[in-house]
N, C-alpha and C. Protein backbone atom coordinates (compact mmCIF):
# COMPACT_ATOMS: atom_id res chain seq x y z
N UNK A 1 6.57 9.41 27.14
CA UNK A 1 7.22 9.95 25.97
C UNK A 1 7.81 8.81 25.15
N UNK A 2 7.89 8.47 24.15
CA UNK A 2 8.77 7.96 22.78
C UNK A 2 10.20 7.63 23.49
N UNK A 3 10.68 6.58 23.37
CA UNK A 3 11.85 6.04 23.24
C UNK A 3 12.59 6.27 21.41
N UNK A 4 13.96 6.64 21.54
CA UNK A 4 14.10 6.30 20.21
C UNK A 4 14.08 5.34 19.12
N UNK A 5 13.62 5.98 17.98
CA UNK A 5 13.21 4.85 17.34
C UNK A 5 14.23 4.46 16.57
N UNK A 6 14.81 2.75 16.72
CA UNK A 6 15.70 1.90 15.89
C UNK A 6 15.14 1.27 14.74
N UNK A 7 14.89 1.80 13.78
CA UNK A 7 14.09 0.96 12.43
C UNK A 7 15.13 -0.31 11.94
N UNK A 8 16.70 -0.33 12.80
CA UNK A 8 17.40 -1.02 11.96
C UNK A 8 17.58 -1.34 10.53
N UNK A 9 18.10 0.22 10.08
CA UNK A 9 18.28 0.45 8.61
C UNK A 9 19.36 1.46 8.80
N UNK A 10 20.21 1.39 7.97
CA UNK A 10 21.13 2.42 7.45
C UNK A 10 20.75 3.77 7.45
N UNK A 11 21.87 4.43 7.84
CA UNK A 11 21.27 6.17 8.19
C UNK A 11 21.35 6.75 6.42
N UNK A 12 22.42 5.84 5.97
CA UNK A 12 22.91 6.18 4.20
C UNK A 12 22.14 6.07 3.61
N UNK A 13 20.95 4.64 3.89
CA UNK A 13 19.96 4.64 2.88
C UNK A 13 18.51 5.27 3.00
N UNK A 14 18.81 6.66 2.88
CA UNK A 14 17.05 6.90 3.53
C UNK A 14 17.30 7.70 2.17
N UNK A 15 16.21 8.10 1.44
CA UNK A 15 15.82 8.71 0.34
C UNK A 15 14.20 9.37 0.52
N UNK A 16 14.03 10.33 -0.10
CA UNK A 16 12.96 11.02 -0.18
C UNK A 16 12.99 11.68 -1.67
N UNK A 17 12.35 10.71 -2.25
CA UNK A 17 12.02 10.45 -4.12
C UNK A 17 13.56 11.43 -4.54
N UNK A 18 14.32 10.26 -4.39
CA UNK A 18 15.94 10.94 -4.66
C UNK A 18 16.63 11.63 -4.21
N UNK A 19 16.31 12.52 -3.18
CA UNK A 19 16.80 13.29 -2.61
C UNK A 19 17.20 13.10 -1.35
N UNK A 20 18.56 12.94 -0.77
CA UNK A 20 18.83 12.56 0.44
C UNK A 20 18.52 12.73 1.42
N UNK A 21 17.87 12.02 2.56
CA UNK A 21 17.13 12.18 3.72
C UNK A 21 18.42 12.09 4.79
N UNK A 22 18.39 12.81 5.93
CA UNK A 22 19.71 12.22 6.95
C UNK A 22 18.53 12.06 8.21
N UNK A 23 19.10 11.03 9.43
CA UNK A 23 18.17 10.85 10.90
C UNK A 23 18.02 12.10 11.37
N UNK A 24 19.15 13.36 11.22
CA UNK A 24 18.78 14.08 11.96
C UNK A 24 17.32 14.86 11.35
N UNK A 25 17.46 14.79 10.00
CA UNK A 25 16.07 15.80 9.25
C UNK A 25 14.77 15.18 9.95
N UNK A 26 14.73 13.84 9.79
CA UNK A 26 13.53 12.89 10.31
C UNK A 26 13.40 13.37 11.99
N UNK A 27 14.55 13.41 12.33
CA UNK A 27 14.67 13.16 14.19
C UNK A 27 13.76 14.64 14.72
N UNK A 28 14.38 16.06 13.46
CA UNK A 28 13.86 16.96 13.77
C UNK A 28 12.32 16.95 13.43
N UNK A 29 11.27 16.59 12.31
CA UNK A 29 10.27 16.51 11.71
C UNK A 29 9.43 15.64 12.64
N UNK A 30 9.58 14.38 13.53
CA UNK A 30 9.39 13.69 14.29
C UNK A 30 8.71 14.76 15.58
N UNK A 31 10.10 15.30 15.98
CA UNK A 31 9.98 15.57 16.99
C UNK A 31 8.94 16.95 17.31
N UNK A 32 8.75 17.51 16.00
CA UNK A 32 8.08 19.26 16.02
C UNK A 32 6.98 18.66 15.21
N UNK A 33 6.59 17.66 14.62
CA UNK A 33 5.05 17.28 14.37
C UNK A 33 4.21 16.62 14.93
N UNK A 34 5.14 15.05 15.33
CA UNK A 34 4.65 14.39 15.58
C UNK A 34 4.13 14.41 16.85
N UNK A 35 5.50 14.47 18.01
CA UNK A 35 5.37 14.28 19.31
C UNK A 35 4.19 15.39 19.95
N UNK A 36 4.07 16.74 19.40
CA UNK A 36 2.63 17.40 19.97
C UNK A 36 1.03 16.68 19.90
N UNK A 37 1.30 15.80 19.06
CA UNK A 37 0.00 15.25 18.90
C UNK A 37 -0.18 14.07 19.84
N UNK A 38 0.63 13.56 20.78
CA UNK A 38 0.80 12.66 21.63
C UNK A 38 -0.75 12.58 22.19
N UNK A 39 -1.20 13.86 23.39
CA UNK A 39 -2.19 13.79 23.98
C UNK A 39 -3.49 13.19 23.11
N UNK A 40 -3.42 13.76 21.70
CA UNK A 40 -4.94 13.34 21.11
C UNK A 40 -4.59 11.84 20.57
N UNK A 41 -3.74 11.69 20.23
CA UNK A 41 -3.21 10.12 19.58
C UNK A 41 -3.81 9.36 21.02
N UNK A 42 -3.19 8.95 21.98
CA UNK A 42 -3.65 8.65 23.06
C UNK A 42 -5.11 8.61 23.61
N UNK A 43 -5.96 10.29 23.20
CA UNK A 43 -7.18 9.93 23.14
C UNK A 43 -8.00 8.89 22.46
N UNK A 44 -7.61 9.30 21.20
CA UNK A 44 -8.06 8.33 20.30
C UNK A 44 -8.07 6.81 20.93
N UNK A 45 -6.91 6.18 20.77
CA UNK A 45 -6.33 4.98 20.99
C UNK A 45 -7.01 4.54 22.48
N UNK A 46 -7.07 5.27 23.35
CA UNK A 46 -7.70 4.77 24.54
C UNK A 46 -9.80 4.79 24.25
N UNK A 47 -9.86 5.80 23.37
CA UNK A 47 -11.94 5.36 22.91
C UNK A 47 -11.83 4.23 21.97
N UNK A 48 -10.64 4.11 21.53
CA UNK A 48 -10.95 2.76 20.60
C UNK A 48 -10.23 1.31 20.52
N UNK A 49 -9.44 1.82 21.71
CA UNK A 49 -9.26 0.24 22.24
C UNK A 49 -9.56 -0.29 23.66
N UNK A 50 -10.26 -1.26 23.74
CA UNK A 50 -10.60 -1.94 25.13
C UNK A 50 -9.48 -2.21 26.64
N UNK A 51 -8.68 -2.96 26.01
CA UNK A 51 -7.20 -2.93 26.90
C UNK A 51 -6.38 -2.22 26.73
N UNK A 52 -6.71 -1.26 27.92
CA UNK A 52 -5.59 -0.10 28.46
C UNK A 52 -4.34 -0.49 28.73
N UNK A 53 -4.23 -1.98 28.70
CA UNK A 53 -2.53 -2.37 28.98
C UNK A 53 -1.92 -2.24 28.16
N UNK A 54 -3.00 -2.22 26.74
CA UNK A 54 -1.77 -2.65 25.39
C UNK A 54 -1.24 -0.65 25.26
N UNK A 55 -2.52 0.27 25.50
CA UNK A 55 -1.66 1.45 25.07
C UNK A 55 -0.45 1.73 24.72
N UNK A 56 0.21 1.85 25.48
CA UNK A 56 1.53 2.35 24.99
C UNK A 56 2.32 1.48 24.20
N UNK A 57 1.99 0.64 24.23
CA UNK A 57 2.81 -0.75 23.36
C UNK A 57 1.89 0.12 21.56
N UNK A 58 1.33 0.13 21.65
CA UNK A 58 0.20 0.50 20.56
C UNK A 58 0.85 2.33 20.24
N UNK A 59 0.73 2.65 20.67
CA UNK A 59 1.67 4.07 20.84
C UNK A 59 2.67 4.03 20.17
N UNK A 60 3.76 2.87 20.66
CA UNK A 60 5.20 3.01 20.23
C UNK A 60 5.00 2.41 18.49
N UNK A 61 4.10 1.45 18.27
CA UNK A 61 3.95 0.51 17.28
C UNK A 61 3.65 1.81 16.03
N UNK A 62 2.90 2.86 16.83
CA UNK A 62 2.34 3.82 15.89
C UNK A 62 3.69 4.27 15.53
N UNK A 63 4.34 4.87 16.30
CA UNK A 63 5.34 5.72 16.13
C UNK A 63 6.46 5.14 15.16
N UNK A 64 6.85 3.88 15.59
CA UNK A 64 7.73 3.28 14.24
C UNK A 64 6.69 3.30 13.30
N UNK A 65 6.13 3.18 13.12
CA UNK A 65 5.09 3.17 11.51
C UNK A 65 5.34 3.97 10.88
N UNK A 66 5.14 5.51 11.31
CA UNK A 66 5.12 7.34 10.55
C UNK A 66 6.62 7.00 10.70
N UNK A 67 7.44 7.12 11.99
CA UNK A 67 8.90 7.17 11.56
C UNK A 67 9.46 6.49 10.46
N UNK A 68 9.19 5.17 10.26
CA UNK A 68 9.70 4.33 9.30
C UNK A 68 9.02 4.89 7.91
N UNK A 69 8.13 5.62 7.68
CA UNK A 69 7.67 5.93 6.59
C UNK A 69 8.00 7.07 5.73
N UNK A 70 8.40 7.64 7.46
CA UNK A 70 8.78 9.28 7.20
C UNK A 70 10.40 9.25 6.49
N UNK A 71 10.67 8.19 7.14
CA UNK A 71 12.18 8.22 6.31
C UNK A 71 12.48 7.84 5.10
N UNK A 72 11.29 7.57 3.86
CA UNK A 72 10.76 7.05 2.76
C UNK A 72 10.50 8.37 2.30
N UNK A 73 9.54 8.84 2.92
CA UNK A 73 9.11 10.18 2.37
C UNK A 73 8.31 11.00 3.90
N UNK A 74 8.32 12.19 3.65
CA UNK A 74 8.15 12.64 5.14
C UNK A 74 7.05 13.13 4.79
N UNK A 75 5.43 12.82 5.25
CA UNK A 75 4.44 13.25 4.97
C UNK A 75 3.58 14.90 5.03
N UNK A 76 3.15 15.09 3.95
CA UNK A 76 2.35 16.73 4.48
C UNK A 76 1.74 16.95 5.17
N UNK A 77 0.93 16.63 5.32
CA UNK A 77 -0.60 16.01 6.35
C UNK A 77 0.09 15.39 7.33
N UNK A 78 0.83 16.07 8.22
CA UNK A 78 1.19 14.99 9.72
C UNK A 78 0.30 14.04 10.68
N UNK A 79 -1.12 15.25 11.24
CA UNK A 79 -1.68 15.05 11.55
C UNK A 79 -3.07 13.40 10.79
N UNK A 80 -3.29 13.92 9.91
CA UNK A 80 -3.71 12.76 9.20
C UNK A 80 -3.40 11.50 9.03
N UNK A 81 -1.72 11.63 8.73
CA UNK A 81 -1.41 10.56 8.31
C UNK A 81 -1.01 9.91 10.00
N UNK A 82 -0.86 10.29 11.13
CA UNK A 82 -0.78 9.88 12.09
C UNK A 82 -1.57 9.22 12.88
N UNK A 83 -3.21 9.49 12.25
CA UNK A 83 -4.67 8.82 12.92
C UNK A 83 -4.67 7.74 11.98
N UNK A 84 -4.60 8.03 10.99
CA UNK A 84 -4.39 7.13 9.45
C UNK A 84 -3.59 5.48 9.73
N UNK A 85 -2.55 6.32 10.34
CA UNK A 85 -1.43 4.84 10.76
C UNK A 85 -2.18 4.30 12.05
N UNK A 86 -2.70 5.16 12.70
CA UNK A 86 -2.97 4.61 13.83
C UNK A 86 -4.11 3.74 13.47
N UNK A 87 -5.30 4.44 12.78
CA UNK A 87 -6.39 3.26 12.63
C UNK A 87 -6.07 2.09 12.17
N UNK A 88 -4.98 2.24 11.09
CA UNK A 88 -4.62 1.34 10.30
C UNK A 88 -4.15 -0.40 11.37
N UNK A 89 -3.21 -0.08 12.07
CA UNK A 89 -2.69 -0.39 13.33
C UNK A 89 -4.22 -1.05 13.82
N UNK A 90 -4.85 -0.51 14.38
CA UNK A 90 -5.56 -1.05 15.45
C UNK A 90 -6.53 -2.10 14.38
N UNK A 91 -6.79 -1.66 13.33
CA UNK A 91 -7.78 -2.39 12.49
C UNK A 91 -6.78 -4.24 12.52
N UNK A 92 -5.16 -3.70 11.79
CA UNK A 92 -4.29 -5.00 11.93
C UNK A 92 -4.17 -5.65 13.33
N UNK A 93 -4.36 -5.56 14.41
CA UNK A 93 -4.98 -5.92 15.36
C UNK A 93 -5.88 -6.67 15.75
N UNK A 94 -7.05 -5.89 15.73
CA UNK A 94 -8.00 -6.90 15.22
C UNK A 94 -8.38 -8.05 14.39
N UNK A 95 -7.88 -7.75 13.87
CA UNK A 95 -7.57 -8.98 12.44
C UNK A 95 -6.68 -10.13 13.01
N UNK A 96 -5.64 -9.70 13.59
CA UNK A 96 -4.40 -11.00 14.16
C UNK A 96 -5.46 -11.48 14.92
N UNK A 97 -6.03 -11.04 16.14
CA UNK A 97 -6.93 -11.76 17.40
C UNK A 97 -8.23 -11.65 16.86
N UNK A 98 -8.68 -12.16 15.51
CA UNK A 98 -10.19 -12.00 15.08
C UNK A 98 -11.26 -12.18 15.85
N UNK A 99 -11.15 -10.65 16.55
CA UNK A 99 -12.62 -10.25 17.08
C UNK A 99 -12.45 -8.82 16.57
N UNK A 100 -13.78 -8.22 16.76
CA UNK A 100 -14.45 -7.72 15.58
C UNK A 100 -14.98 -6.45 16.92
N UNK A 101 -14.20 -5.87 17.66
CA UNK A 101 -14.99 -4.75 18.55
C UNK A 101 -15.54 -3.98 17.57
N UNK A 102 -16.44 -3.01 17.71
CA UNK A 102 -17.15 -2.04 16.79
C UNK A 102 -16.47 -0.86 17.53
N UNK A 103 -15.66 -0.86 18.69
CA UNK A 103 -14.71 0.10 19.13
C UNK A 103 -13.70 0.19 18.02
N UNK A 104 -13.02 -0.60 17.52
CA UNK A 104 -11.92 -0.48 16.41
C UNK A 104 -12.38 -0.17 15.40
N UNK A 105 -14.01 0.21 14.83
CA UNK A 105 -13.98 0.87 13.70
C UNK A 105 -14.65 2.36 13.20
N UNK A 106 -14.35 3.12 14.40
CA UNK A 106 -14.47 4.18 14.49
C UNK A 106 -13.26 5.20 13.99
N UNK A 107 -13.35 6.17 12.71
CA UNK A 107 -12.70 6.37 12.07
C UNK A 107 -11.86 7.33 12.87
N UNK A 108 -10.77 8.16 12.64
CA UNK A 108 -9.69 9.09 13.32
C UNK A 108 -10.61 10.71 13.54
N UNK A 109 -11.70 10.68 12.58
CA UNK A 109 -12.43 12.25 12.41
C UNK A 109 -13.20 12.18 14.23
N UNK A 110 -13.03 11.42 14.66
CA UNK A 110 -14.43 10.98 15.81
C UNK A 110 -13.32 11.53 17.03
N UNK A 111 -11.67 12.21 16.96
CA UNK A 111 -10.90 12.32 17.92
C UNK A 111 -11.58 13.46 18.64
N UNK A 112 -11.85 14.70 18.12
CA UNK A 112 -12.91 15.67 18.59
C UNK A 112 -13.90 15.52 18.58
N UNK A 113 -14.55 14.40 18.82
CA UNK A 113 -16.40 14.33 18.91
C UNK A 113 -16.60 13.42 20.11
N UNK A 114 -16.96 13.61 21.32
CA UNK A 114 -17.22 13.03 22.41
C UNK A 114 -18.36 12.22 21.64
N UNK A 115 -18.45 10.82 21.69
CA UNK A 115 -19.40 9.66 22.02
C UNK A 115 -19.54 9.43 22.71
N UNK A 116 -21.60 8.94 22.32
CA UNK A 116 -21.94 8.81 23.48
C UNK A 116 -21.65 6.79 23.13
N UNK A 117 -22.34 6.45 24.63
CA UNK A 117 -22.33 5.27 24.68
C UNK A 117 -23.14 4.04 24.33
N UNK A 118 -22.38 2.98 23.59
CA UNK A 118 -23.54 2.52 22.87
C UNK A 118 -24.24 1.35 23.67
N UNK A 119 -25.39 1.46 23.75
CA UNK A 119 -26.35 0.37 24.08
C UNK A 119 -25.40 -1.21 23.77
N UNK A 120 -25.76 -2.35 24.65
CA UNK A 120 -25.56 -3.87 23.90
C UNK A 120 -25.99 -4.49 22.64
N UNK A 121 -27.63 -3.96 22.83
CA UNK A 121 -28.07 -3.96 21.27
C UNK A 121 -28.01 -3.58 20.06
N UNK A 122 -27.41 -2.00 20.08
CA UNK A 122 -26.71 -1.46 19.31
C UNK A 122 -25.22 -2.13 19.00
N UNK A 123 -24.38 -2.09 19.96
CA UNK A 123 -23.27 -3.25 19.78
C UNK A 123 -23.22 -4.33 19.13
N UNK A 124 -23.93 -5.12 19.08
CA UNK A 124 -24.20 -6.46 18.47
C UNK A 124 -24.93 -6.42 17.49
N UNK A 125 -25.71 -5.46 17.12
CA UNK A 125 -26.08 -4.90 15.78
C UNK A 125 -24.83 -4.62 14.43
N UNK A 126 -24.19 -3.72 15.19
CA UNK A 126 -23.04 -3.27 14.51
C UNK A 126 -22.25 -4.38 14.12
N UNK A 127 -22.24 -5.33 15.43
CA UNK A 127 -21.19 -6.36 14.97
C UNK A 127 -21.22 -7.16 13.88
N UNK A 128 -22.22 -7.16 14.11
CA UNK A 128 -23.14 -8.28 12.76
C UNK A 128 -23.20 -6.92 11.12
N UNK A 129 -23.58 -5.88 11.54
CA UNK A 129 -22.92 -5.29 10.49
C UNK A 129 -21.64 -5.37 9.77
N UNK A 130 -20.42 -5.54 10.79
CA UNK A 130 -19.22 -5.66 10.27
C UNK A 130 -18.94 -6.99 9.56
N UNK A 131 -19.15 -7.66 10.00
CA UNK A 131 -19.51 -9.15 9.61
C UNK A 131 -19.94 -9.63 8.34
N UNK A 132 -21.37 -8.85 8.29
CA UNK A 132 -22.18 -8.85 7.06
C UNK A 132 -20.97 -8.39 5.92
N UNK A 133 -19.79 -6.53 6.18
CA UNK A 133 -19.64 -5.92 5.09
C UNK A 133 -18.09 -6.90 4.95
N UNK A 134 -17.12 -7.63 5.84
CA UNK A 134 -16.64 -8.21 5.54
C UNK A 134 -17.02 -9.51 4.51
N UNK A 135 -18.17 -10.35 4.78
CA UNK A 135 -18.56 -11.10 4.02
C UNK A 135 -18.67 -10.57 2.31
N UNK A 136 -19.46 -9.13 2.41
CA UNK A 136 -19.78 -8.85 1.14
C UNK A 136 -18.37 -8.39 0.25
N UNK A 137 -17.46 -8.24 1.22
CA UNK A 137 -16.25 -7.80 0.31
C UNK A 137 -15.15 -9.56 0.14
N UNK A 138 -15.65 -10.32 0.81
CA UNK A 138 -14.61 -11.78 0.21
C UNK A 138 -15.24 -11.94 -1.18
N UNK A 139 -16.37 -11.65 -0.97
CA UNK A 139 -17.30 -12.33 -2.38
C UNK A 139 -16.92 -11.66 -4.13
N UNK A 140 -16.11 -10.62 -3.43
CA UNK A 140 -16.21 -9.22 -4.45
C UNK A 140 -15.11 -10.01 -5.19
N UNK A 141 -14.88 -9.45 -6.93
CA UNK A 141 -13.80 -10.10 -7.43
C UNK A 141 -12.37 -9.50 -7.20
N UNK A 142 -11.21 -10.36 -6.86
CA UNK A 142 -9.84 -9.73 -6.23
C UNK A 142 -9.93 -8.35 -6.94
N UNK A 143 -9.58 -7.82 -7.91
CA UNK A 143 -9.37 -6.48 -8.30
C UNK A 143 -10.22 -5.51 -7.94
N UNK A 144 -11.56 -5.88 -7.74
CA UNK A 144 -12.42 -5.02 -7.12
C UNK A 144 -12.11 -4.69 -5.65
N UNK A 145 -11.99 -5.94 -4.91
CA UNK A 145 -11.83 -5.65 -3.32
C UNK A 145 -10.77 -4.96 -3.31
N UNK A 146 -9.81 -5.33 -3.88
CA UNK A 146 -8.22 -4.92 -3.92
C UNK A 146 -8.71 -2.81 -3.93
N UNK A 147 -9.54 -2.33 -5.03
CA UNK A 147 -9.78 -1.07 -5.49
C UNK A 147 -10.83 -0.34 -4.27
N UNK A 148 -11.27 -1.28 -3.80
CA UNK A 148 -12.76 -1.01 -2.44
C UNK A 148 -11.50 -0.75 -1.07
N UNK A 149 -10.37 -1.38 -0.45
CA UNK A 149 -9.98 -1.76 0.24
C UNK A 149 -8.62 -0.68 0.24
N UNK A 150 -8.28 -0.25 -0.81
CA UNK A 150 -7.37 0.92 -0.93
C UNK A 150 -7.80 2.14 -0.90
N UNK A 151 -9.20 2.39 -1.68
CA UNK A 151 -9.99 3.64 -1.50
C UNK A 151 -10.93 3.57 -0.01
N UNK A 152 -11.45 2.65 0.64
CA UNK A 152 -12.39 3.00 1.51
C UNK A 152 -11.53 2.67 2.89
N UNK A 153 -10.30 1.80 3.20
CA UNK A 153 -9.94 1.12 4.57
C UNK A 153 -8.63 1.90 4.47
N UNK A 154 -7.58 2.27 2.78
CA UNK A 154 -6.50 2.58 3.06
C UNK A 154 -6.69 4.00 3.08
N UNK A 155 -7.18 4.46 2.16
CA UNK A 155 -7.92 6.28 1.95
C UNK A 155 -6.62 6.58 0.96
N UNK A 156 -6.73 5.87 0.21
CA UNK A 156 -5.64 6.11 -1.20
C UNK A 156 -6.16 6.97 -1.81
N UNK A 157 -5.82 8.36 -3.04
CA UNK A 157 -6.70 8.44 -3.74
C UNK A 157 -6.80 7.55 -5.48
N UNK A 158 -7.16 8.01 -6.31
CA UNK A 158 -7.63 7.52 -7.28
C UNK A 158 -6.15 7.17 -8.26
N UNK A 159 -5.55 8.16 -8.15
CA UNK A 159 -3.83 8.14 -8.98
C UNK A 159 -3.64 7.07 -7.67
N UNK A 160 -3.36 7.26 -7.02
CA UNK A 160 -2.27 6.49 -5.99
C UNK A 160 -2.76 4.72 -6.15
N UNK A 161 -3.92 4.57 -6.33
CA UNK A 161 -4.92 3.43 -6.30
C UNK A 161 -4.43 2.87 -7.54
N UNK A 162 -4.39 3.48 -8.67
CA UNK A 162 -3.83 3.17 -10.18
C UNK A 162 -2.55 2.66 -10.27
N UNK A 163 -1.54 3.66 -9.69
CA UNK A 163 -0.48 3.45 -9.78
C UNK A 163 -0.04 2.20 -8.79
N UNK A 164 -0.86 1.85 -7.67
CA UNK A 164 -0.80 0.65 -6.94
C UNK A 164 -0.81 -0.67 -7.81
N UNK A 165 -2.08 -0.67 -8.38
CA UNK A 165 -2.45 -1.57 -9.14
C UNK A 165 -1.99 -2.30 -10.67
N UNK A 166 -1.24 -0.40 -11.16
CA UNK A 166 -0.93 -0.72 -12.51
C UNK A 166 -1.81 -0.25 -13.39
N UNK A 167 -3.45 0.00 -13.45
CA UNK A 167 -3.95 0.09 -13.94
C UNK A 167 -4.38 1.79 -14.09
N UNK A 168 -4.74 2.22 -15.11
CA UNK A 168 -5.65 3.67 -15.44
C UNK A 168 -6.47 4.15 -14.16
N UNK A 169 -6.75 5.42 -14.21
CA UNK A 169 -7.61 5.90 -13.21
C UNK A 169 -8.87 5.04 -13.45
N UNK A 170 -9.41 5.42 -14.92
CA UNK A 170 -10.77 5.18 -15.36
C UNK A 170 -10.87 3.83 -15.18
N UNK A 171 -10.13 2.78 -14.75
CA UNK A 171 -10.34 1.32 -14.45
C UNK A 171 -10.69 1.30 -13.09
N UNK A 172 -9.78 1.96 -12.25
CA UNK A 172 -9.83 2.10 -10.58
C UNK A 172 -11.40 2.74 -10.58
N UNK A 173 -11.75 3.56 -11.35
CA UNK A 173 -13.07 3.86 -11.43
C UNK A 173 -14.18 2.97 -11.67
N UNK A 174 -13.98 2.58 -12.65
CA UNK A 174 -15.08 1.47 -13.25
C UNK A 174 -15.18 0.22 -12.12
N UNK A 175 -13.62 -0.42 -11.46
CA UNK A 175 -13.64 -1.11 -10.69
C UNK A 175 -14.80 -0.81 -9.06
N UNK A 176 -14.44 0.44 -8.61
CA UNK A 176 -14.73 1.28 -7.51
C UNK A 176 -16.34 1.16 -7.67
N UNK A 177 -17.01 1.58 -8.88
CA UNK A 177 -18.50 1.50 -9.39
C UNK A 177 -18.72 0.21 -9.03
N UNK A 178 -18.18 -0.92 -10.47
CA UNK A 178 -18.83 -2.22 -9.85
C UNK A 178 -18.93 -2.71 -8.64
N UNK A 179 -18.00 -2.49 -7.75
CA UNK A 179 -17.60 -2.73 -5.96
C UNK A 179 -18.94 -2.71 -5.78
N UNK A 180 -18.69 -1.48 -5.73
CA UNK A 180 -20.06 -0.58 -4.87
C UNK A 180 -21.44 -0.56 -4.79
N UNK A 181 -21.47 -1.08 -6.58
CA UNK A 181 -22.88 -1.28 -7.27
C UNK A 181 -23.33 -2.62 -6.50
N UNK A 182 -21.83 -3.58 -6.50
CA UNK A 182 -22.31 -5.17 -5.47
C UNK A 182 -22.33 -5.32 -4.32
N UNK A 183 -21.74 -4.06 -3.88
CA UNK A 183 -21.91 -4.11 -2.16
C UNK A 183 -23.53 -3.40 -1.76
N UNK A 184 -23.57 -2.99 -2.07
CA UNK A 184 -25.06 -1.93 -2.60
C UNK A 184 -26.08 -3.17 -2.54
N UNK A 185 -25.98 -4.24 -3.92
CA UNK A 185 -26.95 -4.96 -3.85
C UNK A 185 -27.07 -6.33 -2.53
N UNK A 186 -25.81 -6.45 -2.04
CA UNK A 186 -25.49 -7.48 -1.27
C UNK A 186 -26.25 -7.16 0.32
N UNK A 187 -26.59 -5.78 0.38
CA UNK A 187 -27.05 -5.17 1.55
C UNK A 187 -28.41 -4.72 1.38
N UNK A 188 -28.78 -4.93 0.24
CA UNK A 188 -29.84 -4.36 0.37
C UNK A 188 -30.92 -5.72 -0.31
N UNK A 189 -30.51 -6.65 -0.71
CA UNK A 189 -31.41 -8.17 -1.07
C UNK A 189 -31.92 -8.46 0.01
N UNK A 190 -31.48 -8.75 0.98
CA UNK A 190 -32.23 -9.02 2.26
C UNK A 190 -33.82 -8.01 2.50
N UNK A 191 -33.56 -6.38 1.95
CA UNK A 191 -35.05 -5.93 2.20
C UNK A 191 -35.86 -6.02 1.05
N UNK A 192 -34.96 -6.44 -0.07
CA UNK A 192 -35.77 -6.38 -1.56
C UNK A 192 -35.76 -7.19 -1.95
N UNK A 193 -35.32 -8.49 -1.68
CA UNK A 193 -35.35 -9.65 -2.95
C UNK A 193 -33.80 -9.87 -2.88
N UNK A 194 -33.82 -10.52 -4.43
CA UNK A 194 -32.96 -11.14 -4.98
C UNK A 194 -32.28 -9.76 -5.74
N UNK A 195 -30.84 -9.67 -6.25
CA UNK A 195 -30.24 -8.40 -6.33
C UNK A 195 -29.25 -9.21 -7.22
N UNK A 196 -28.17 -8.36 -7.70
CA UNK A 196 -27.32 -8.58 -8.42
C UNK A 196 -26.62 -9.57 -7.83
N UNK A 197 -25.13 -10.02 -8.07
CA UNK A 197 -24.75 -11.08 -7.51
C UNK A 197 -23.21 -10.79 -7.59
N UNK A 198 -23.01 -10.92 -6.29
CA UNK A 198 -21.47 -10.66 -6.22
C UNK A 198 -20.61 -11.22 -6.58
């Protein structure tokens, strides 16, 4: 079970878009959303990470994440935003110890879908896939990756992406197109030729 969580912040300063938040509202919202989802969080986290030691360390890491967020604003989508943090988490993970399992990029929808197991060759296929789509997104120009990387890794939508950025929907759009149009060609020159250029 959850130890309590110390965000080391003021109980005075919690707000929810102006409106005063107190620990106990969070403590209760925590405890009647979050904590039922324990067993599948756990599923998850154990098909998509290799070392079973780190679990619960990975668990708790989740749990300050939604708590600390929830006391910002307390999310609708519990469930979502709880696989959401969690992928998020394991992806930052990976990244600190850059290796590249193809276990860590299996999205939160896969918690009810028994997988099967993948071949070595398949493995190392993939890997080199990930590889490849990281490469094709350094190449991309900052505002584009920035618009690829909020819509496809953060799952922002299109307002939220804008208002991130500063910019209009119809830019986050146009941006999102060109991305896509160069990730598109960056993957697919290798079977056709020469392609646009990232």
């Amino acid at each position: 079970m959850v130890e309590f969580l110390d965000t080391g912040r003021d109980p005075t300063d919690l707000r929810n878009r102006g409106a005063e938040m107190t620990v106990s509202e969070v403590d209760a919202w925590f405890v009647r959303e979050v904590l039922p989802l324990e067993s599948l969080l756990m599923q998850y986290l154990r098909r998509n990470w290799r070392d079973r030691s780190d679990l619960e360390d990975i668990r708790q890491e989740v749990y300050v994440r939604v708590y600390r967020a929830a006391r910002e604003e307390i999310p609708t989508a519990t469930k979502n935003f709880l696989f959401r943090t969690a992928r998020n988490h394991l992806i930052d993970l990976v990244r600190q110890s850059n290796i590249v399992p193809i276990d860590a990029a299996v999205d939160f929808e896969s918690v009810a879908i028994e997988s099967e197991a993948l071949s070595p060759d398949r493995t190392v296929a993939a890997r080199q896939e990930l590889l490849r789509l990281q490469d094709a997104l350094e190449k991309l120009p900052p505002r584009q990756r920035e618009a690829v990387e909020l819509a496809r890794i953060e799952g922002f939508s299109g307002q939220e992406i804008a208002t991130r950025m500063g910019i209009t929907r119809a830019a986050v759009s146009i941006h999102l197109k060109h991305a896509l149009h160069a990730l598109s060609d960056h993957f697919l020159r290798d079977k056709t030729g020469p392609g646009r250029r990232l």
